[in-house]
C-alpha atoms as a PDB file:
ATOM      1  CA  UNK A   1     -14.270  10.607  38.929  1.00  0.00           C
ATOM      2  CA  UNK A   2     -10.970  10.436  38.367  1.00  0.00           C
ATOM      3  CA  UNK A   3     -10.692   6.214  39.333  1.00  0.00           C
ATOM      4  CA  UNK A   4     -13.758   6.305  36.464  1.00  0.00           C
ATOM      5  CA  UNK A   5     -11.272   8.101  34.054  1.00  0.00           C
ATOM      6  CA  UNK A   6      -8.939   5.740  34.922  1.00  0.00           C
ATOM      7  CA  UNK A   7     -10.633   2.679  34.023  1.00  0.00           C
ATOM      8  CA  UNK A   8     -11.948   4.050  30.508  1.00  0.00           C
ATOM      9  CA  UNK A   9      -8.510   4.486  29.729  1.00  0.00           C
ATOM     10  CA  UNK A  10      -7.803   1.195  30.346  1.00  0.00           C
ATOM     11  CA  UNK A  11     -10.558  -0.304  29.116  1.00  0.00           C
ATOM     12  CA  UNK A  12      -9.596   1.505  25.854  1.00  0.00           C
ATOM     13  CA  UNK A  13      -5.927   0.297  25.366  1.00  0.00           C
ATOM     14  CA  UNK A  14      -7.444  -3.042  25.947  1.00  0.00           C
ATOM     15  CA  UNK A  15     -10.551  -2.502  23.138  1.00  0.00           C
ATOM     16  CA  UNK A  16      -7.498  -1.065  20.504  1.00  0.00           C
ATOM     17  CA  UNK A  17      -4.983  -3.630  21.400  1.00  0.00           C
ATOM     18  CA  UNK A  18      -7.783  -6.053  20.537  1.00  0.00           C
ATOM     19  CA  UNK A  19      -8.557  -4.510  17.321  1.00  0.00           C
ATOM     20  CA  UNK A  20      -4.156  -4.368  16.428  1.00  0.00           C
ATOM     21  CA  UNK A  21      -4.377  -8.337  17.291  1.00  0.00           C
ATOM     22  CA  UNK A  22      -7.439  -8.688  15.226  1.00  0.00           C
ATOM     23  CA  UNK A  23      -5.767  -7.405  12.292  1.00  0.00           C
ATOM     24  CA  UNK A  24      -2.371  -9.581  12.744  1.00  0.00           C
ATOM     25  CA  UNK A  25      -4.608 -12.693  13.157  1.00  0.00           C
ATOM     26  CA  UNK A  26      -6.220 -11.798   9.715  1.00  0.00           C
ATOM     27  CA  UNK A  27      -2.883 -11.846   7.862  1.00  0.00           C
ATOM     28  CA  UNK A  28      -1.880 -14.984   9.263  1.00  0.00           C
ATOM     29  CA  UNK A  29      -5.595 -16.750   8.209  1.00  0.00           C
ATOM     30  CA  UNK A  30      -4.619 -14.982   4.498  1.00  0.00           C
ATOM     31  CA  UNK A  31      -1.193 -17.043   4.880  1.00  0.00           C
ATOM     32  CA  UNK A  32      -2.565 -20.541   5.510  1.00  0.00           C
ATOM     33  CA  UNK A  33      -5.283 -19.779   3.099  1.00  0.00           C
ATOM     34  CA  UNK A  34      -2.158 -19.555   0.784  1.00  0.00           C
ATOM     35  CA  UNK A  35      -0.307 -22.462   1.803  1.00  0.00           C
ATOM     36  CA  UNK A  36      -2.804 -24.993   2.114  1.00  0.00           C
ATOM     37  CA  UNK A  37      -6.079 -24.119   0.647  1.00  0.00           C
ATOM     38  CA  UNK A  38      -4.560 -23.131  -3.250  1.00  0.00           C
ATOM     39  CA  UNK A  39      -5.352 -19.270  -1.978  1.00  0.00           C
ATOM     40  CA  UNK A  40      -4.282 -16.576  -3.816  1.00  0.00           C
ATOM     41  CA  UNK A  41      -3.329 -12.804  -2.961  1.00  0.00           C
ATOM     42  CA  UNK A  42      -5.883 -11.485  -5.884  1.00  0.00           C
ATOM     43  CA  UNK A  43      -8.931 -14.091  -5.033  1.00  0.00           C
ATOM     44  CA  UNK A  44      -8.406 -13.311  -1.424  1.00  0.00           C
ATOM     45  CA  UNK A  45      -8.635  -9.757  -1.720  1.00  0.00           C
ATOM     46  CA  UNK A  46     -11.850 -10.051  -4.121  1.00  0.00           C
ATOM     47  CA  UNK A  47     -13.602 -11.971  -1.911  1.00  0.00           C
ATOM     48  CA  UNK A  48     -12.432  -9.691   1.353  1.00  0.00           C
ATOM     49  CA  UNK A  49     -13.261  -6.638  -0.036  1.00  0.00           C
ATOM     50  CA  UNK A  50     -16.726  -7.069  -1.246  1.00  0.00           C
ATOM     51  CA  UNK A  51     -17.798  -8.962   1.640  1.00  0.00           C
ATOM     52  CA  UNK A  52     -16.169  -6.700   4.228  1.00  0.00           C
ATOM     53  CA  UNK A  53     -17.446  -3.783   2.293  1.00  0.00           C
ATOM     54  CA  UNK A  54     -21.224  -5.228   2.563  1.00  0.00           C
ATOM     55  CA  UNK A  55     -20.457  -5.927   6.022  1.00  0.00           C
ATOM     56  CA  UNK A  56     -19.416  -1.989   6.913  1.00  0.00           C
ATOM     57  CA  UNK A  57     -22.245  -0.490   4.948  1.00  0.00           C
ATOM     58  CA  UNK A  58     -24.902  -2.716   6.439  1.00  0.00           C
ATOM     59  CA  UNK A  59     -23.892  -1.546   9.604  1.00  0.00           C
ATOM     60  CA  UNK A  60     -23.636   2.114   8.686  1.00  0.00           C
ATOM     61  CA  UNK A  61     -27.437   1.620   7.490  1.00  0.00           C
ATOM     62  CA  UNK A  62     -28.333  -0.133  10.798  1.00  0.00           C
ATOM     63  CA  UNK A  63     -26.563   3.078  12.624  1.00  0.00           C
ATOM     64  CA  UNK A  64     -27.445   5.851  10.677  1.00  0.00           C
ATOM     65  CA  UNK A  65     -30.412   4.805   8.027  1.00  0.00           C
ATOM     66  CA  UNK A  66     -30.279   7.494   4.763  1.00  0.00           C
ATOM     67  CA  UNK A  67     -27.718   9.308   6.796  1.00  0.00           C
ATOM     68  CA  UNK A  68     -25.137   6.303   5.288  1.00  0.00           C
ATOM     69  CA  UNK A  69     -25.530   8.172   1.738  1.00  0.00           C
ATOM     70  CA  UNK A  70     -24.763  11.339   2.628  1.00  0.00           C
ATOM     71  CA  UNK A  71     -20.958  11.326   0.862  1.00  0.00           C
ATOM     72  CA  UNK A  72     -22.628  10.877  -2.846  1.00  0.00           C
ATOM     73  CA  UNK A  73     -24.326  14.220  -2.367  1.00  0.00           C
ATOM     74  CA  UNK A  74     -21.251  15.967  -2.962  1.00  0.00           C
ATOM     75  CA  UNK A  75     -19.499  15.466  -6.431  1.00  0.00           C
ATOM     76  CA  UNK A  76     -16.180  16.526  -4.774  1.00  0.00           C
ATOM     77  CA  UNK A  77     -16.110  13.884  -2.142  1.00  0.00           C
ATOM     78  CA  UNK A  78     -17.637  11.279  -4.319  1.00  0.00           C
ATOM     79  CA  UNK A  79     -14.595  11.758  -6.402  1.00  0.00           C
ATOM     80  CA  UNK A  80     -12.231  11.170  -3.557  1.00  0.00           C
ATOM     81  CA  UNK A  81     -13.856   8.126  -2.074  1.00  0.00           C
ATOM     82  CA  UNK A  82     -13.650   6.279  -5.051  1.00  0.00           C
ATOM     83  CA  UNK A  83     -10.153   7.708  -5.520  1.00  0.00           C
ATOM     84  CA  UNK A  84      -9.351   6.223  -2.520  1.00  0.00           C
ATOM     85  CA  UNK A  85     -11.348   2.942  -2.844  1.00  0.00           C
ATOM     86  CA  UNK A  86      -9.116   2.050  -5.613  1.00  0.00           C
ATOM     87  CA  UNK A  87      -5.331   3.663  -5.211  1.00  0.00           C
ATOM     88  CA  UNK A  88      -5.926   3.616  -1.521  1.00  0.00           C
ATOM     89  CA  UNK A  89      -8.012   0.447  -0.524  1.00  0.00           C
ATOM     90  CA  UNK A  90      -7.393  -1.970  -2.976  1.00  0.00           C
ATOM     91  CA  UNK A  91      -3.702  -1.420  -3.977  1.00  0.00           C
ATOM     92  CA  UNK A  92      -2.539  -1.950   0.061  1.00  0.00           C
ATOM     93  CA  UNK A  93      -4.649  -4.639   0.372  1.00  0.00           C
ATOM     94  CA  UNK A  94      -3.336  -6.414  -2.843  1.00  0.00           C
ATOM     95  CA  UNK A  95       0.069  -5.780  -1.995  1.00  0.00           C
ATOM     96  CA  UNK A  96      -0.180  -6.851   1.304  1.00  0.00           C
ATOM     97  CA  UNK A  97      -1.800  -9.804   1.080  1.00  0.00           C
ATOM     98  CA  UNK A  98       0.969 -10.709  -2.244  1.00  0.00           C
ATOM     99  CA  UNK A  99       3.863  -9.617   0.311  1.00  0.00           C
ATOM    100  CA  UNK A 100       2.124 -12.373   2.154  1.00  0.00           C
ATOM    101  CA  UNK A 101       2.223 -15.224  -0.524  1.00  0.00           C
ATOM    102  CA  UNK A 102       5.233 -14.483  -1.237  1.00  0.00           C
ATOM    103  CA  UNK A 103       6.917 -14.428   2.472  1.00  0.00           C
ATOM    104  CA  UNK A 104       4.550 -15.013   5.396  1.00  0.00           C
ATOM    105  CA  UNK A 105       2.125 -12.836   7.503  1.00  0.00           C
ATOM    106  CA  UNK A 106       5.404 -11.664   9.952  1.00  0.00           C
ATOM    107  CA  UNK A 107       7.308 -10.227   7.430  1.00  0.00           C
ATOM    108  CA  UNK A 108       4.696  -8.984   5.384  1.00  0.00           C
ATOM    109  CA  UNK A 109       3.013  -7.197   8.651  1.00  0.00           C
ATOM    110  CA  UNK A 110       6.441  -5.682   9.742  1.00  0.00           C
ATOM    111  CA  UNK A 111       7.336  -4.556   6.286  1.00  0.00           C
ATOM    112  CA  UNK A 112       4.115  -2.729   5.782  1.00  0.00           C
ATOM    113  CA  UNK A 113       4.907  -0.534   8.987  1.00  0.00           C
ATOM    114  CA  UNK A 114       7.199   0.947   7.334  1.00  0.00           C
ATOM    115  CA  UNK A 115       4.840   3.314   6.063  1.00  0.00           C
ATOM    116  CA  UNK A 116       5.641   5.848   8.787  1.00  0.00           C
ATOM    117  CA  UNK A 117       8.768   6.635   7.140  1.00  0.00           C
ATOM    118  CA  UNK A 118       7.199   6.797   3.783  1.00  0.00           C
ATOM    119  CA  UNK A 119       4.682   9.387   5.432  1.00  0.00           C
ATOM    120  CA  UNK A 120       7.602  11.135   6.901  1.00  0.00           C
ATOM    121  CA  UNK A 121       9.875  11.739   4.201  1.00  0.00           C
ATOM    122  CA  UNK A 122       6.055  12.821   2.567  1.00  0.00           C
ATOM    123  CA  UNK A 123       5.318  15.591   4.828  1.00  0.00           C
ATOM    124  CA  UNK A 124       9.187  16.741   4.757  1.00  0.00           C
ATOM    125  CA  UNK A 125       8.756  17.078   1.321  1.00  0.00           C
ATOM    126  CA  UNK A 126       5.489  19.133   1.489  1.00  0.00           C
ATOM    127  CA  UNK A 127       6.846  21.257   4.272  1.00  0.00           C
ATOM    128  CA  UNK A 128      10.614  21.980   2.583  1.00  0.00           C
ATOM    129  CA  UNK A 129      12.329  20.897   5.468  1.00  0.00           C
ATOM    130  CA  UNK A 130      14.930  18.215   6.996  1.00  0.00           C
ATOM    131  CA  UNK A 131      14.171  15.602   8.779  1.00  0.00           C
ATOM    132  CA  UNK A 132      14.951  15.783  12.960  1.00  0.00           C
ATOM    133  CA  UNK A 133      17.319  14.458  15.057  1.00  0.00           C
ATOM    134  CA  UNK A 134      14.853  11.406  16.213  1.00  0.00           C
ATOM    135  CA  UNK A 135      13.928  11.092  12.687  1.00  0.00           C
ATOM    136  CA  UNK A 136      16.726  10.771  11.478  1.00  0.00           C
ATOM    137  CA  UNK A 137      17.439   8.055  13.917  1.00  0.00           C
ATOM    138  CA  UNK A 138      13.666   6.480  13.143  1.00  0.00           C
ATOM    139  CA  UNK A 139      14.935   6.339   9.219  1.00  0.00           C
ATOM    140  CA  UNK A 140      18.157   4.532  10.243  1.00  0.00           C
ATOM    141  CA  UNK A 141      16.371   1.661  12.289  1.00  0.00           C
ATOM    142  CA  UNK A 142      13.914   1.070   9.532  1.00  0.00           C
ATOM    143  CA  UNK A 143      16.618   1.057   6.941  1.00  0.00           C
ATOM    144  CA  UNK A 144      19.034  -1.241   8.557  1.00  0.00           C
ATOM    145  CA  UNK A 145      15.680  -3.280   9.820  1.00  0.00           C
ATOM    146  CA  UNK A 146      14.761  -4.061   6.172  1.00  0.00           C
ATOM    147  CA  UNK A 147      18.702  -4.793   5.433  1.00  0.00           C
ATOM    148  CA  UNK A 148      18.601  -7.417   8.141  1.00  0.00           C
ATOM    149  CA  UNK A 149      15.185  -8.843   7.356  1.00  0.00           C
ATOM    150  CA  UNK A 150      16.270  -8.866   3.350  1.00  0.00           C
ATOM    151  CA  UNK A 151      19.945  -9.876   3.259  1.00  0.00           C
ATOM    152  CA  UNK A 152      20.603 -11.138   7.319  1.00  0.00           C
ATOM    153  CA  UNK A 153      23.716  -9.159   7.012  1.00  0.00           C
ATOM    154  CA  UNK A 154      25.229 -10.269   3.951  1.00  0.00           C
ATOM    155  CA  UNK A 155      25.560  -7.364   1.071  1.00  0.00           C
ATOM    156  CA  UNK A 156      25.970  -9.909  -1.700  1.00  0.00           C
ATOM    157  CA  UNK A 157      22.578 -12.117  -1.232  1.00  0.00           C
ATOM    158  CA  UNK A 158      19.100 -11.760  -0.392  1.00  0.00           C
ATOM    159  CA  UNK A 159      17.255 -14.117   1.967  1.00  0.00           C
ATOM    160  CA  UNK A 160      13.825 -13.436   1.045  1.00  0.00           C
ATOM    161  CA  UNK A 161      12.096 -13.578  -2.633  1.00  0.00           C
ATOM    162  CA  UNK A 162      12.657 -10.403  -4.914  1.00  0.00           C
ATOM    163  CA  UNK A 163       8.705 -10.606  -4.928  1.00  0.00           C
ATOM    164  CA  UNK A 164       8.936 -10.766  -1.226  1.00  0.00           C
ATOM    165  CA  UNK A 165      10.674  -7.966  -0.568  1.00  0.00           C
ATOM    166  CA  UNK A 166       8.758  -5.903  -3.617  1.00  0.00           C
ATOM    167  CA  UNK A 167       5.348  -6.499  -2.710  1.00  0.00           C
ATOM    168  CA  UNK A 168       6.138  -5.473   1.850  1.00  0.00           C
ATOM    169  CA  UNK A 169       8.014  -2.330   0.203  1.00  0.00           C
ATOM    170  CA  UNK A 170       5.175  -1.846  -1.544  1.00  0.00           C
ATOM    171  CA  UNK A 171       2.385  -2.211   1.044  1.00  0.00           C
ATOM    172  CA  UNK A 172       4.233   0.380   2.796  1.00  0.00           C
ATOM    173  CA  UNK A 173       3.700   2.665  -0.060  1.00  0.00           C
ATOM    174  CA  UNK A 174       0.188   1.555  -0.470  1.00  0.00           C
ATOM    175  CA  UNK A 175      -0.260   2.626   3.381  1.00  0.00           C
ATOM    176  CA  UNK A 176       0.885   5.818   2.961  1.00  0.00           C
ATOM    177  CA  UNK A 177      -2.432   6.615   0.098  1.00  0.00           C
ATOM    178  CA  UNK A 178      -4.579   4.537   2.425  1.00  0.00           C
ATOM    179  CA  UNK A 179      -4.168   6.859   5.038  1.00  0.00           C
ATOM    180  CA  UNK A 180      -3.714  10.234   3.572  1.00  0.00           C
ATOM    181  CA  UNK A 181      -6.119   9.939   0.665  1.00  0.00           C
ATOM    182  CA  UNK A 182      -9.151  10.258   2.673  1.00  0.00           C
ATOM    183  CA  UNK A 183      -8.037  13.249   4.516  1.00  0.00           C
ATOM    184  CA  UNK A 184     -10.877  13.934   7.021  1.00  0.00           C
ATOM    185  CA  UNK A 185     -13.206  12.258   4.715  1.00  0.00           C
ATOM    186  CA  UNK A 186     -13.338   9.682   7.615  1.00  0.00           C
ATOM    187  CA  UNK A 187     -14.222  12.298  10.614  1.00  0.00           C
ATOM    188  CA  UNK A 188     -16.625  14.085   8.061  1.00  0.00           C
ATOM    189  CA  UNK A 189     -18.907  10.635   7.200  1.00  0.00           C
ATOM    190  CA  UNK A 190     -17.728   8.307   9.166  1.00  0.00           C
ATOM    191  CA  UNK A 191     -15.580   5.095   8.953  1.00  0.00           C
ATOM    192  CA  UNK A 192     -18.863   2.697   7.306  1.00  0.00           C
ATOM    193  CA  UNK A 193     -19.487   5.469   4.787  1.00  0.00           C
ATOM    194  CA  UNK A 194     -15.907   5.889   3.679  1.00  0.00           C
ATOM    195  CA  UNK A 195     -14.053   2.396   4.144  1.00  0.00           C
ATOM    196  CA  UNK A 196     -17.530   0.763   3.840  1.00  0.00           C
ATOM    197  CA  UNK A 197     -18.200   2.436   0.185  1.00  0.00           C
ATOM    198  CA  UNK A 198     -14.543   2.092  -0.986  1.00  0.00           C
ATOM    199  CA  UNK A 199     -13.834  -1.547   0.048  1.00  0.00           C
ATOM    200  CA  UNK A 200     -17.638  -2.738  -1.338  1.00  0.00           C
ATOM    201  CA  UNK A 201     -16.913  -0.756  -4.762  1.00  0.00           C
ATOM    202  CA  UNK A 202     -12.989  -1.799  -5.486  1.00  0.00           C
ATOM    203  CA  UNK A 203     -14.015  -5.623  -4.235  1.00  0.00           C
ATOM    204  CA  UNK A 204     -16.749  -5.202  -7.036  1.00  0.00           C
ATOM    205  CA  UNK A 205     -14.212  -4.277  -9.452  1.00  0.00           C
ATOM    206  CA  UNK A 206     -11.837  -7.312  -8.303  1.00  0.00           C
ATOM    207  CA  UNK A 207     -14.743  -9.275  -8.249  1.00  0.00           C
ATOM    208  CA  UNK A 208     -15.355  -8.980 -11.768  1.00  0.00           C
ATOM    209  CA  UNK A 209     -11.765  -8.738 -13.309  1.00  0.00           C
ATOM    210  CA  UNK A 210     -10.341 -12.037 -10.638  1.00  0.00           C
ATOM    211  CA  UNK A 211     -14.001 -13.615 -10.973  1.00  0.00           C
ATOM    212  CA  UNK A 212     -12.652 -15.714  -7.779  1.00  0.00           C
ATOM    213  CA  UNK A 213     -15.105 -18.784  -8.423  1.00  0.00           C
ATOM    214  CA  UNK A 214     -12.509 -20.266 -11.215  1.00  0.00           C
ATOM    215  CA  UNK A 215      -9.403 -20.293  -8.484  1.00  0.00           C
ATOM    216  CA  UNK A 216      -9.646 -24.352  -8.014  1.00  0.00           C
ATOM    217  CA  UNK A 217      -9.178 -23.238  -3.915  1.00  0.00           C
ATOM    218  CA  UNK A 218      -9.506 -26.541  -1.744  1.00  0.00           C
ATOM    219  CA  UNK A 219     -13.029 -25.431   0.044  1.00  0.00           C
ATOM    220  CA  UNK A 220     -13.559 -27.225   3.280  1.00  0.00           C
ATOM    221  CA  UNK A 221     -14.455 -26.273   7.465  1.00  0.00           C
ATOM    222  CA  UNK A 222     -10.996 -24.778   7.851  1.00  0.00           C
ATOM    223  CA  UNK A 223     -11.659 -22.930   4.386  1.00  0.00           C
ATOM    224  CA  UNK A 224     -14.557 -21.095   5.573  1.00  0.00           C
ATOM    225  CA  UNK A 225     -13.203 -20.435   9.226  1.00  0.00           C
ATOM    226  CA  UNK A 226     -10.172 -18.755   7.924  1.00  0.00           C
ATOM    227  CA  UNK A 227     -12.029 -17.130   5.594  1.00  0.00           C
ATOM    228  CA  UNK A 228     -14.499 -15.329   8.235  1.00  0.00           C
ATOM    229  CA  UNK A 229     -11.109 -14.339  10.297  1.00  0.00           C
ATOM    230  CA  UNK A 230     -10.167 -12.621   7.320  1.00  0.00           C
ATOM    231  CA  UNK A 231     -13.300 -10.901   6.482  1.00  0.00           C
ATOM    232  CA  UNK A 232     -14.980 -10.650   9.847  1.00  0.00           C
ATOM    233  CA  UNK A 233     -12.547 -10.668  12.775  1.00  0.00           C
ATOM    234  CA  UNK A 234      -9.818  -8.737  10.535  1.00  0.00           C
ATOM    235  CA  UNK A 235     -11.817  -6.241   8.936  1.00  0.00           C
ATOM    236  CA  UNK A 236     -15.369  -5.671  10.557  1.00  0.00           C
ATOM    237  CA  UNK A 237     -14.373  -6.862  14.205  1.00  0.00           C
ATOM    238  CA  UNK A 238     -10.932  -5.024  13.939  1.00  0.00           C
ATOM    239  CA  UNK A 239     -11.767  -1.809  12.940  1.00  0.00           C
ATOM    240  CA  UNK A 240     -14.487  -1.422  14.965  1.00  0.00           C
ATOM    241  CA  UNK A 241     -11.939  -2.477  18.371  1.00  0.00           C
ATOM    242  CA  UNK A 242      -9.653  -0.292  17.015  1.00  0.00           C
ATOM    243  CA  UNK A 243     -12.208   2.787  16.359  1.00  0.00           C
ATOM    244  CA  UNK A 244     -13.808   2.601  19.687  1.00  0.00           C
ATOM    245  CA  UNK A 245     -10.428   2.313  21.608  1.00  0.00           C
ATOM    246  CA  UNK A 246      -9.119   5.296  19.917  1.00  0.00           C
ATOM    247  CA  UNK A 247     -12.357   6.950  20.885  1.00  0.00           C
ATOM    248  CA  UNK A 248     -11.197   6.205  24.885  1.00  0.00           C
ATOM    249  CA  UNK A 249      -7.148   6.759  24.665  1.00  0.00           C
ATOM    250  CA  UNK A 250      -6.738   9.417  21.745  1.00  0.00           C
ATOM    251  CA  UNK A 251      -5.358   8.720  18.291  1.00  0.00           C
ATOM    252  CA  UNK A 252      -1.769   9.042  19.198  1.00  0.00           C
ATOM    253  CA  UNK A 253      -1.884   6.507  21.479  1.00  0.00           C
ATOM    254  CA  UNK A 254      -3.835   4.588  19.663  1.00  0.00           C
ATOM    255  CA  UNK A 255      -1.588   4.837  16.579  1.00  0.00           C
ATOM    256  CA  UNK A 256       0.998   3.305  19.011  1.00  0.00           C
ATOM    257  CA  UNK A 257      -1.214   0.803  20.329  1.00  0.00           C
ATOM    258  CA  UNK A 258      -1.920  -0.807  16.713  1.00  0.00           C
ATOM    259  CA  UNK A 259       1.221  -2.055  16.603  1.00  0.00           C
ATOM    260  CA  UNK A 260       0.438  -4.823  18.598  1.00  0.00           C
ATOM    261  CA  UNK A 261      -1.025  -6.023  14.828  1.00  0.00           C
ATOM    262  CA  UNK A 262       3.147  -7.192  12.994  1.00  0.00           C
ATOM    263  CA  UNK A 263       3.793  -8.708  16.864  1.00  0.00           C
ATOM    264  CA  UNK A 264       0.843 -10.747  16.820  1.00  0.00           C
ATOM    265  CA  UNK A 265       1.526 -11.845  13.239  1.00  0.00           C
ATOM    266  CA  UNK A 266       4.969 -12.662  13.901  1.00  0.00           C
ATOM    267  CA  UNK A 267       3.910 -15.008  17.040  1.00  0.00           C
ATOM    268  CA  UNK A 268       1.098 -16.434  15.322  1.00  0.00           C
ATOM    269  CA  UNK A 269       3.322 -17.781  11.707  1.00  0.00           C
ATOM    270  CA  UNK A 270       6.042 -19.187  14.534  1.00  0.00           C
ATOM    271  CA  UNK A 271       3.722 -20.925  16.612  1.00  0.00           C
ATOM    272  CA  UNK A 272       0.317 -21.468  14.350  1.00  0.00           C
ATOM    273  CA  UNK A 273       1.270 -21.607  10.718  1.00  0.00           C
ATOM    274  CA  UNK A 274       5.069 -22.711  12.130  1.00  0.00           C
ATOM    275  CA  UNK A 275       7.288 -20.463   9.970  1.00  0.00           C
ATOM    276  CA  UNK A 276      10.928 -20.105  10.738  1.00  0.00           C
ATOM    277  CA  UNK A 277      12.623 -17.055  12.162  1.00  0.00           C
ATOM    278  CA  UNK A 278      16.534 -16.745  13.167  1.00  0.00           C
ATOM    279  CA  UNK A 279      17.621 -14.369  15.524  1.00  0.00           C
ATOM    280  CA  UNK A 280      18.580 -11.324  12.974  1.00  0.00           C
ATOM    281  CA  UNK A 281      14.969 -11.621  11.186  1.00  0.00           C
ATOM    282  CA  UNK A 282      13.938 -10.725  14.842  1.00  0.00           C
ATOM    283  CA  UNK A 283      16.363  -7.768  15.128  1.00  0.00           C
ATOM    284  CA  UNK A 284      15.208  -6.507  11.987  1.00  0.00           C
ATOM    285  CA  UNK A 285      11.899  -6.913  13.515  1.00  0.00           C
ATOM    286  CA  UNK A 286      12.344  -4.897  16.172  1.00  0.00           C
ATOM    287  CA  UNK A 287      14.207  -2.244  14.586  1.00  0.00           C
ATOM    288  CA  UNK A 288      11.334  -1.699  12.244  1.00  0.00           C
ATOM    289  CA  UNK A 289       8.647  -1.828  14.999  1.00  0.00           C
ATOM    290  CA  UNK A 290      10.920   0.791  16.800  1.00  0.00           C
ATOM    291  CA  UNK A 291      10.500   3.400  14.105  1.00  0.00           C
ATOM    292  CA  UNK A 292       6.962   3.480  14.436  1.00  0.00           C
ATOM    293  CA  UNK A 293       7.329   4.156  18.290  1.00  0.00           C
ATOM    294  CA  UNK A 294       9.589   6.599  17.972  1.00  0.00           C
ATOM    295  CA  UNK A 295       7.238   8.559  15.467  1.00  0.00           C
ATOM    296  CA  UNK A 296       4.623   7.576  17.598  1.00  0.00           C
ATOM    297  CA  UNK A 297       5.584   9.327  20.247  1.00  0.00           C
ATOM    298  CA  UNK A 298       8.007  12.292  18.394  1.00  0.00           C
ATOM    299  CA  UNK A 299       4.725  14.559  18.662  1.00  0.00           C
ATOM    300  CA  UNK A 300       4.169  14.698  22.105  1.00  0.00           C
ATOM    301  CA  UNK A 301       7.980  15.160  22.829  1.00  0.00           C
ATOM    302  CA  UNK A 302       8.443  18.329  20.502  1.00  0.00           C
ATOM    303  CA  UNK A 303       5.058  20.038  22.483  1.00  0.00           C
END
């Protein structure tokens, strides 16, 4: 019994570790989408959202027929989801895929996990207290990690675009409605009813402001393959890994887990897309990515 245990445990860090690499892989297709296909953040994230949308909600049909509906039959939570489709959903994905353009898939990925810090100094504020002792320390990394990665020590330039550095602060922002707006919206319907609904109705919305099909993008094979590792192995693929691994390890560890997603992103610009890091972008890496262990794992150390 306890040997079975055993193995679903590690059969789930190796399902959400998947689903963390699935997502880092999809940043890095949006990045040579960008660089050699005449990709941009907004058509991207039209064409991503509605087709990733249609993808969630066709399986939340195939799961759980009428059931899928069940959110629009409450006024309340109607108004939330499509609250959160638009100032949760599509405002991280736009700025995260523009952090993107405007840097590459590495940076972009390790600047948007900053949001932990963002949450943080959230709650604080809610619950009229200071910050602790770790996260205090957990604010200092971060801070000095996006000093590095910005100005690689130097106070009187900047090393990355303004744009750059805008649009990953951002993203990190963006996170921070992505994951509170829905509240237990998620555990209540379900992740194809909520992220389903609010990705297919904000990609509608891009769809028709962007109207991608006048982008002159370079369509081709590698086009179309990037494109499906953006919509399909970054969105539909991903979150389900992720989902079912949390499912088997808890969400704490799974939380922790996910960060596998800025490593793998950082790997695959070096080696795949062949984007140049120095040795300080790499401490500022790691000094970000440290933050989110640390709050990771603050939880279980205060029990």
């Amino acid at each position: 019994m306890i040997r079975s245990k055993d193995n679903r445990k590690k059969i789930g860090y190796i399902i959400t570790l998947a689903g963390g690499a699935c997502w880092g892989f999809s940043g890095c297709c949006g990045q040579f989408l960008f660089e050699h296909k005449g990709g941009t953040a907004e058509w991207l994230v039209a064409l991503r959202l509605v087709f990733a949308g249609l993808i969630l909600t066709s399986i939340g049909f195939l799961r759980d027929g009428k059931r899928n509906m069940r959110v629009f039959k409450n006024r309340g939570d109607t108004g939330r989801l499509l609250v959160f489709s638009f100032a949760g959903i599509a405002l991280s994905q736009y700025t995260y895929f523009a952090a993107i353009q405007h840097s590459n898939a590495g940076t972009a990925t390790v600047l948007q996990y900053l949001f932990p810090i963002f949450i943080l100094a959230v709650l604080c504020i809610q619950e009229m207290r200071k910050p602790g002792r770790l996260e205090v320390f957990a604010i200092f990394l971060s801070l000095t990690g996006t000093f590095l990665l910005g100005t690689h020590g130097d106070f009187t330039s900047l090393h990355m675009t303004p744009q750059a550095l805008g649009y990953g602060l951002a993203a990190a922002a963006a996170a921070v409605l992505y994951n509170m707006l829905p509240g237990n919206m998620i555990q209540k319907y379900g992740l194809f009813q909520i992220v389903g609904f609010g990705m297919l109705f904000s990609g509608l919305v891009f769809l028709g402001v962007i109207r991608p099909w006048r982008y002159e993008v370079i369509w081709d094979m590698e086009t179309a393959a990037t494109l499906f590792g953006v919509i399909v192995i970054g969105t539909a693929l991903g979150f389900g890994l992720y989902l079912r691994g949390v499912s088997l390890v808890g969400p704490l560890t799974g939380s922790l887990l996910a960060s596998v997603e800025p490593v793998v992103a950082v790997i695959l610009s070096a080696f795949w897309l062949h984007t140049s890091f120095i040795a300080i972008d790499l401490a500022g890496f790691a000094m970000i990515l440290c933050t989110v262990m640390l709050l990771s794992l603050r939880p279980a150390r205060q029990k």
